[in-house]
Protein backbone atom coordinates (compact mmCIF):
# COMPACT_ATOMS: atom_id res chain seq x y z
CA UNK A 1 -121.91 92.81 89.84
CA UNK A 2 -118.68 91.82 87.76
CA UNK A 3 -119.19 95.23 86.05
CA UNK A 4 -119.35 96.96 89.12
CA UNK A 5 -115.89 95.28 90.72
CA UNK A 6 -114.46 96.32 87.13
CA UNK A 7 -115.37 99.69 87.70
CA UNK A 8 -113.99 99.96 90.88
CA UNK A 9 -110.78 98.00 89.87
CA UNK A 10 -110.49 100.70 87.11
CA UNK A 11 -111.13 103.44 89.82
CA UNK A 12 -108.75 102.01 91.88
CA UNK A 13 -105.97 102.17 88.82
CA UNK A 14 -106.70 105.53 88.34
CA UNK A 15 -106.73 106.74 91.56
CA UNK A 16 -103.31 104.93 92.45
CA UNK A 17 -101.89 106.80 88.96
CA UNK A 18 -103.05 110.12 90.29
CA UNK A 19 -102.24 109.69 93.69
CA UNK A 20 -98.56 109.11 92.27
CA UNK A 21 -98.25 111.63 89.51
CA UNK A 22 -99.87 113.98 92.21
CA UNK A 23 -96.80 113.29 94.53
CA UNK A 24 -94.35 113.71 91.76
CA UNK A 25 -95.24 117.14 91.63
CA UNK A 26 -96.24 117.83 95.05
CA UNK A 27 -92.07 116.87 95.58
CA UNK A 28 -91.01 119.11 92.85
CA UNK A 29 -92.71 121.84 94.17
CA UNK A 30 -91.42 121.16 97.42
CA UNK A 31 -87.83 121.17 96.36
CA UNK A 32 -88.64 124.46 94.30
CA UNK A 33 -90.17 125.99 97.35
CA UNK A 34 -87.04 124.60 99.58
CA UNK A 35 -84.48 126.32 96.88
CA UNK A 36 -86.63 129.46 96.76
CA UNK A 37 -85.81 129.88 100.59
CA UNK A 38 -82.25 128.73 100.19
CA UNK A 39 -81.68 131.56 97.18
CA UNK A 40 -84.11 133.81 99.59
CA UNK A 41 -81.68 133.27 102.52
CA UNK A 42 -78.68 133.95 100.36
CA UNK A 43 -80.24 136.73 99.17
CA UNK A 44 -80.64 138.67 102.72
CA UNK A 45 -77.32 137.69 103.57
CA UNK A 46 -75.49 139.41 100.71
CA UNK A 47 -78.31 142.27 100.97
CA UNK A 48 -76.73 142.48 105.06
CA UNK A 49 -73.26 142.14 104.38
CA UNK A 50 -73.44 144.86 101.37
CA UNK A 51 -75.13 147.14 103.82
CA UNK A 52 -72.30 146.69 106.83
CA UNK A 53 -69.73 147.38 103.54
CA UNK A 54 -71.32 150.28 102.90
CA UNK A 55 -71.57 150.96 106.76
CA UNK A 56 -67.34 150.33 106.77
CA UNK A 57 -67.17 152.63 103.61
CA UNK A 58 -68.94 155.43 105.07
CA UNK A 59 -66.56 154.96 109.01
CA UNK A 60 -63.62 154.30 106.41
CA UNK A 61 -64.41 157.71 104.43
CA UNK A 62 -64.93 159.68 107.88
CA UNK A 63 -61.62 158.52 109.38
CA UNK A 64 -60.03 159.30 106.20
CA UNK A 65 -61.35 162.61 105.77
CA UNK A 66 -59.74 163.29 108.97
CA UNK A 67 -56.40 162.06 107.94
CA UNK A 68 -55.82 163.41 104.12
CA UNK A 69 -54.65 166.84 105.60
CA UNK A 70 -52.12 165.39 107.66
CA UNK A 71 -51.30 162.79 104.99
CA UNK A 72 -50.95 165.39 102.30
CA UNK A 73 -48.49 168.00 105.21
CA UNK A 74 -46.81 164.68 105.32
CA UNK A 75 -46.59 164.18 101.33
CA UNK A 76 -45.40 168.15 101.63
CA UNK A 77 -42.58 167.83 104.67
CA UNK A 78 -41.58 164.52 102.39
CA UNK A 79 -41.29 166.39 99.46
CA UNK A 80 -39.23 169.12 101.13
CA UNK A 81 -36.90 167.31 102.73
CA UNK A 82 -35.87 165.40 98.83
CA UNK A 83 -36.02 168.58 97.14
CA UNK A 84 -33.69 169.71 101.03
CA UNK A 85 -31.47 166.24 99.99
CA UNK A 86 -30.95 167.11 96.95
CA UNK A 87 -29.96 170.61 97.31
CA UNK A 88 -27.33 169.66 100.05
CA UNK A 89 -25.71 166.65 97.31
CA UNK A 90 -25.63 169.43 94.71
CA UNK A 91 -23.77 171.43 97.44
CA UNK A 92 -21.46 169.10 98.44
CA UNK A 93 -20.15 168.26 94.50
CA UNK A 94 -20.15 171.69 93.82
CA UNK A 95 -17.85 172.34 96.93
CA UNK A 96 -15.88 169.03 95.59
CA UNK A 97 -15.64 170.72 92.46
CA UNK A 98 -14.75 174.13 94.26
CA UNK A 99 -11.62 172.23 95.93
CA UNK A 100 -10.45 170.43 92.93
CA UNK A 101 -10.18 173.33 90.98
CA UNK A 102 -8.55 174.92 93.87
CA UNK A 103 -6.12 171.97 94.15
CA UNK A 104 -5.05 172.71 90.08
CA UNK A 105 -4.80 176.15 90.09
CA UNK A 106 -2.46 175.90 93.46
């Protein structure tokens, strides 16, 4: 009989030592598991907003496709009216010139 309550205190040790070392990893796998989702959930939230980028990217190019020919007649009228500017300053010192030459010779 003493054998037999030895056994089953030994049982009893072992069973309380698995029962515990079985937790211990039953909690790391939960919090592995419970990361998993959280890097999961990240995950599908970059994958979304990179799609609605590329969404905005594609609207973004459309509008803009509709735009570079005005933007470029702009860059064009812009471009005329310096080279327009800069024609009129030479102008006016050459007709400075003109005058003060005029003014000598008189």
């Amino acid at each position: 009989m003493l054998e037999a309550a030895h056994d089953m205190s030994e049982l009893d040790r072992f069973m309380r030592n698995f029962t515990e070392i079985h937790q211990g990893w039953k909690d790391k796998v939960m919090a592995i598991i419970m990361e998993k989702n959280a890097i999961l959930q990240h995950l599908q939230a970059t994958t979304d907003k990179i799609k609605m980028m590329e969404e905005w990217e594609k609207i973004n190019e459309e509008e803009n496709s509709h735009l570079k020919p005005k933007l470029e007649s702009r860059h064009e009228a812009s471009w005329l009216r310096k080279e327009r500017d800069d024609y009129a300053l030479e102008l006016e010192e050459e007709q400075k010139k003109q005058k003060s030459f005029e003014a000598e010779a008189a």
